[in-house]
Protein backbone atom coordinates (compact mmCIF):
# COMPACT_ATOMS: atom_id res chain seq x y z
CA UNK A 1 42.19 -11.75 34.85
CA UNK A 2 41.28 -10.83 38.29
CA UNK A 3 37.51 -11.31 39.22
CA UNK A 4 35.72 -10.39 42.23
CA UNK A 5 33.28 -13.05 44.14
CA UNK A 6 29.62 -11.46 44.02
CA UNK A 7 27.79 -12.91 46.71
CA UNK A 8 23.73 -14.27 45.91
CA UNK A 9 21.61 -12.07 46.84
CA UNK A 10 18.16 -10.20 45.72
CA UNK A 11 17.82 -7.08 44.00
CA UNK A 12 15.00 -4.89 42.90
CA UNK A 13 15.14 -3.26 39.72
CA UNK A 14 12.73 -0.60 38.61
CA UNK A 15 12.16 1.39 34.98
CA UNK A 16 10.88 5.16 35.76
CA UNK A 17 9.52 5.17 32.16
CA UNK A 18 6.59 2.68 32.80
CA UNK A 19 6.89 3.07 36.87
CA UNK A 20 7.41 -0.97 36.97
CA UNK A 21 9.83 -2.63 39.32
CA UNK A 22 10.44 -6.62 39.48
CA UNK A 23 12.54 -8.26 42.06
CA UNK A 24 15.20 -10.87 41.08
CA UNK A 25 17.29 -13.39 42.80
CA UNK A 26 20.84 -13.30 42.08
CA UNK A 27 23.46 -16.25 42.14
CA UNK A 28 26.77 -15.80 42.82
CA UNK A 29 28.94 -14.80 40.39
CA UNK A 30 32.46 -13.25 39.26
CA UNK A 31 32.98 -9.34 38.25
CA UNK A 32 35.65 -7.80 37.27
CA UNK A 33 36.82 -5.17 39.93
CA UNK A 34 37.17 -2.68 36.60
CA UNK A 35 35.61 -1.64 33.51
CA UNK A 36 37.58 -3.16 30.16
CA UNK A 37 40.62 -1.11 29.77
CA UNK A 38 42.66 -0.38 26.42
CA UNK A 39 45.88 -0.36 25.94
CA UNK A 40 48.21 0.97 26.99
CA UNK A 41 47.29 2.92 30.00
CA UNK A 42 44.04 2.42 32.10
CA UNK A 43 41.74 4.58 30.40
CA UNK A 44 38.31 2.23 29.64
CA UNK A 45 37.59 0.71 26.19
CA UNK A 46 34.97 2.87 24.98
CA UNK A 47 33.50 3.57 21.47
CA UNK A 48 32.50 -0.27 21.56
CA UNK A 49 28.82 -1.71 20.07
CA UNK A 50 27.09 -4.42 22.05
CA UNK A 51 28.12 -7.01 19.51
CA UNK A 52 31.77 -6.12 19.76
CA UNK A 53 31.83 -6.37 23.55
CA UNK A 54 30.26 -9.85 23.13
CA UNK A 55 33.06 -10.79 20.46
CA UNK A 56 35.81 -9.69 23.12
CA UNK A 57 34.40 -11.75 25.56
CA UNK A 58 34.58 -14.91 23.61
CA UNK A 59 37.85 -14.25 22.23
CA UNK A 60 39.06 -13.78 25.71
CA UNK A 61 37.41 -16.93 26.84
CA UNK A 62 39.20 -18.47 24.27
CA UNK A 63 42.61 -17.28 24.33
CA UNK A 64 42.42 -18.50 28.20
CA UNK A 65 40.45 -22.22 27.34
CA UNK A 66 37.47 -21.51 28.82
CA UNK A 67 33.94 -22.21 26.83
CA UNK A 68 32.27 -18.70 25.09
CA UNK A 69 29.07 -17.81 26.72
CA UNK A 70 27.59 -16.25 23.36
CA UNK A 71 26.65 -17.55 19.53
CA UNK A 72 27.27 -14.60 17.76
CA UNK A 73 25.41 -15.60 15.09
CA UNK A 74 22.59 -15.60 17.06
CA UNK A 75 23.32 -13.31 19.71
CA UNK A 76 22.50 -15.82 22.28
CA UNK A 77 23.75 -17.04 25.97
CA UNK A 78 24.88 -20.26 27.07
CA UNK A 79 24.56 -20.06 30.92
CA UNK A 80 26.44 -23.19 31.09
CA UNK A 81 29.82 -21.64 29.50
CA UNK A 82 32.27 -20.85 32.25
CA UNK A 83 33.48 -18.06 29.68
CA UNK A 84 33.75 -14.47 29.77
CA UNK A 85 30.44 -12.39 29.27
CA UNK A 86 28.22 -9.24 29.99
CA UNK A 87 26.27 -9.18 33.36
CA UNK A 88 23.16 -8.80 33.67
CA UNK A 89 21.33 -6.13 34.38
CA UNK A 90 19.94 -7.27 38.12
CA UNK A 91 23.42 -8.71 38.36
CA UNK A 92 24.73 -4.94 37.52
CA UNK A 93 22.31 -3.92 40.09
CA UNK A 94 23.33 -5.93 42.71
CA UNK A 95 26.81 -5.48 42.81
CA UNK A 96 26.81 -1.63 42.58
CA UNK A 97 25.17 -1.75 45.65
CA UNK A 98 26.64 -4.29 47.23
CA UNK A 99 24.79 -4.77 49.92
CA UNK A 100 23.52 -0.82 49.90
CA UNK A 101 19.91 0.78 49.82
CA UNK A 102 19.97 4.28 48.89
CA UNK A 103 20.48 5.47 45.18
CA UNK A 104 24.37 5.27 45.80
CA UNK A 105 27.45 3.69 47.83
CA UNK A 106 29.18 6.33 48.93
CA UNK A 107 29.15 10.03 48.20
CA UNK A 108 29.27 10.72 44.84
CA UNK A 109 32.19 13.09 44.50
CA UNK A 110 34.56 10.07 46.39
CA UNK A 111 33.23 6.85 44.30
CA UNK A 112 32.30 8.62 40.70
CA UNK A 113 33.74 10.66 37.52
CA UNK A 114 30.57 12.69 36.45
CA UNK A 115 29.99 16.24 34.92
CA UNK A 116 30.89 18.26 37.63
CA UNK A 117 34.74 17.02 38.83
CA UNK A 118 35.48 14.77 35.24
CA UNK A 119 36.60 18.07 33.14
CA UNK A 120 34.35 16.52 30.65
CA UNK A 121 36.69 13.50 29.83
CA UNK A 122 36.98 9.87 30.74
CA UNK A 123 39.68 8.96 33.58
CA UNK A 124 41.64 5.91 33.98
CA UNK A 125 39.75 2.75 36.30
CA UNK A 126 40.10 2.83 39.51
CA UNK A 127 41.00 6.32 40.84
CA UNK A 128 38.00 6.98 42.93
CA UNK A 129 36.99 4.76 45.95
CA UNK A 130 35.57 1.39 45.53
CA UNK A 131 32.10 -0.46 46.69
CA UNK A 132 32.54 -2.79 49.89
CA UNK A 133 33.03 -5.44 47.33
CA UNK A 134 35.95 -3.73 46.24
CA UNK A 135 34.21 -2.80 42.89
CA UNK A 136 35.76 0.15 40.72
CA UNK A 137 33.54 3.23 39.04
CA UNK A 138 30.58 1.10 38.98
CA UNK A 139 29.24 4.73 38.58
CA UNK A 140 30.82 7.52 36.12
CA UNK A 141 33.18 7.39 34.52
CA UNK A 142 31.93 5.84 31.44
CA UNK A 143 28.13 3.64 31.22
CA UNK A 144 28.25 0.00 31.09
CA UNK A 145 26.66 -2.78 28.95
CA UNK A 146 24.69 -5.27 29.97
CA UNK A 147 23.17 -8.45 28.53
CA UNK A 148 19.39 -7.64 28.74
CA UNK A 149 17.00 -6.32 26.17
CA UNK A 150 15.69 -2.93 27.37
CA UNK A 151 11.68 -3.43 26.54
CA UNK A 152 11.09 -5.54 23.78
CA UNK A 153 7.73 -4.81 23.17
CA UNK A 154 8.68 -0.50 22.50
CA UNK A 155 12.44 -0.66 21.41
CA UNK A 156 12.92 -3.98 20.34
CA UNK A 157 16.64 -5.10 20.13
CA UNK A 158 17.89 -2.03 22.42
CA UNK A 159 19.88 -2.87 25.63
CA UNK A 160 20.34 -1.76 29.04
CA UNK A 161 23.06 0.21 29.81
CA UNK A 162 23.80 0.98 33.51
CA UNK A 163 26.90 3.38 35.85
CA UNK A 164 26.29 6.99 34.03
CA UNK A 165 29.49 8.34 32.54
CA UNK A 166 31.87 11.18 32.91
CA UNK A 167 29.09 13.88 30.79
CA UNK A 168 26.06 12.33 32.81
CA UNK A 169 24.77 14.75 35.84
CA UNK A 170 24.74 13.60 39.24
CA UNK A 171 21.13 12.18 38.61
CA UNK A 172 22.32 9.88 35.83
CA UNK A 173 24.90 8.54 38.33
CA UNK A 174 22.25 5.86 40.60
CA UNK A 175 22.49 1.99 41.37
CA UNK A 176 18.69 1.97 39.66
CA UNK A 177 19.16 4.55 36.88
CA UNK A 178 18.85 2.10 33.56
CA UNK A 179 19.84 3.46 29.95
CA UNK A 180 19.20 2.23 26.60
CA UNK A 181 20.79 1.45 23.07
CA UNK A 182 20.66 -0.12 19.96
CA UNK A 183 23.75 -2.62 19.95
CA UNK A 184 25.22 -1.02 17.25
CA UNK A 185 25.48 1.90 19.38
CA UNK A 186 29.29 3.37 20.24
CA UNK A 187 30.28 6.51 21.83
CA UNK A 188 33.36 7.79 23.89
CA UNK A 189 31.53 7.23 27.61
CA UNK A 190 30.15 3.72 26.91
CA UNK A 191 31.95 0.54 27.63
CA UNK A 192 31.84 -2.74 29.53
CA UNK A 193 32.91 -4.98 32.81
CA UNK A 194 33.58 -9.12 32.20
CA UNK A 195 31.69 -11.14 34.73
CA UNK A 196 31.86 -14.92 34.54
CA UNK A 197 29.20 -17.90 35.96
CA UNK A 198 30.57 -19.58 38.61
């Protein structure tokens, strides 16, 4: 599985809703270059809940003998495990921008599959330019999960999903733009990217 080095770094995350933003510190850590991919082809697994992207990452960890990150049970991490798992959301952040201020990388219509050039339907990984990390459709194309909960306190178990997809307008398509879910959620522009501890 091919995995891109994220460099540490610090990223500021910020929820339009309640007008809050919170600064993290990010480790280094691996990403995959694309979002998961079906077979055959290179179209990106979509129409996949929470749970089920959490099941395919320890499965994958397994197949390749590396420890799962998640008790499914529980629906909790092990930050030790060296295993496949979801980022999270500030390490999301971080690597869209890759090392980028402004609410995107690069102009939209060259890095992103969105409402106005997708013909309403996903597109296979890779066909638009990357980050300078070398990072694939990290916007469009289809929205990605991540680990966190959205806000506890309001939605309770919902998650953050974060990219926009190929039906989201050019707004929906920012680095800071956060979405959210219940994790039983599935839909034909949602899907998922492995990252890995280092």
């Amino acid at each position: 599985m091919e995995m891109i080095t994220v460099p540490a770094g610090e990223v500021t995350l910020s929820d339009r809703r309640t007008q809050r933003s919170w600064t993290v510190d990010v480790p280094s850590f691996l990403l995959a270059p694309v979002p998961v991919t079906r077979e055959p082809g290179r179209l990106p697994l979509v129409d996949v809940s929470w749970p089920g992207a959490l099941r395919f990452c320890n499965t994958l960890s397994e197949r390749e003998g590396l420890t799962p990150a998640y008790q499914l049970d529980s629906s909790t991490w092990d930050r030790s495990a060296n295993g496949y798992r979801l980022p999270s959301e500030a390490e999301w952040e971080h690597a869209c921008r890759a090392g980028t201020t402004g609410a995107r990388y690069g102009p939209l219509d060259e890095i992103a599959w969105y409402r106005e050039n997708s013909a309403e339907s996903v597109h296979e990984v890779g066909g638009k330019a990357p980050n300078a990390w070398g990072l694939h459709d990290m916007l469009g194309n289809v929205w990605e999960w991540c680990w966190d909960v959205y806000d506890a306190e309001v939605y309770g178990e919902y998650r953050v999903l974060k990219g926009g997809g190929w039906f989201d307008e050019h707004w929906s398509c920012r680095a800071s733009v956060r979405r959210r879910s219940h994790p039983t959620f599935r839909v034909d522009d949602v899907g998922f990217r492995l990252a890995r501890s280092l």
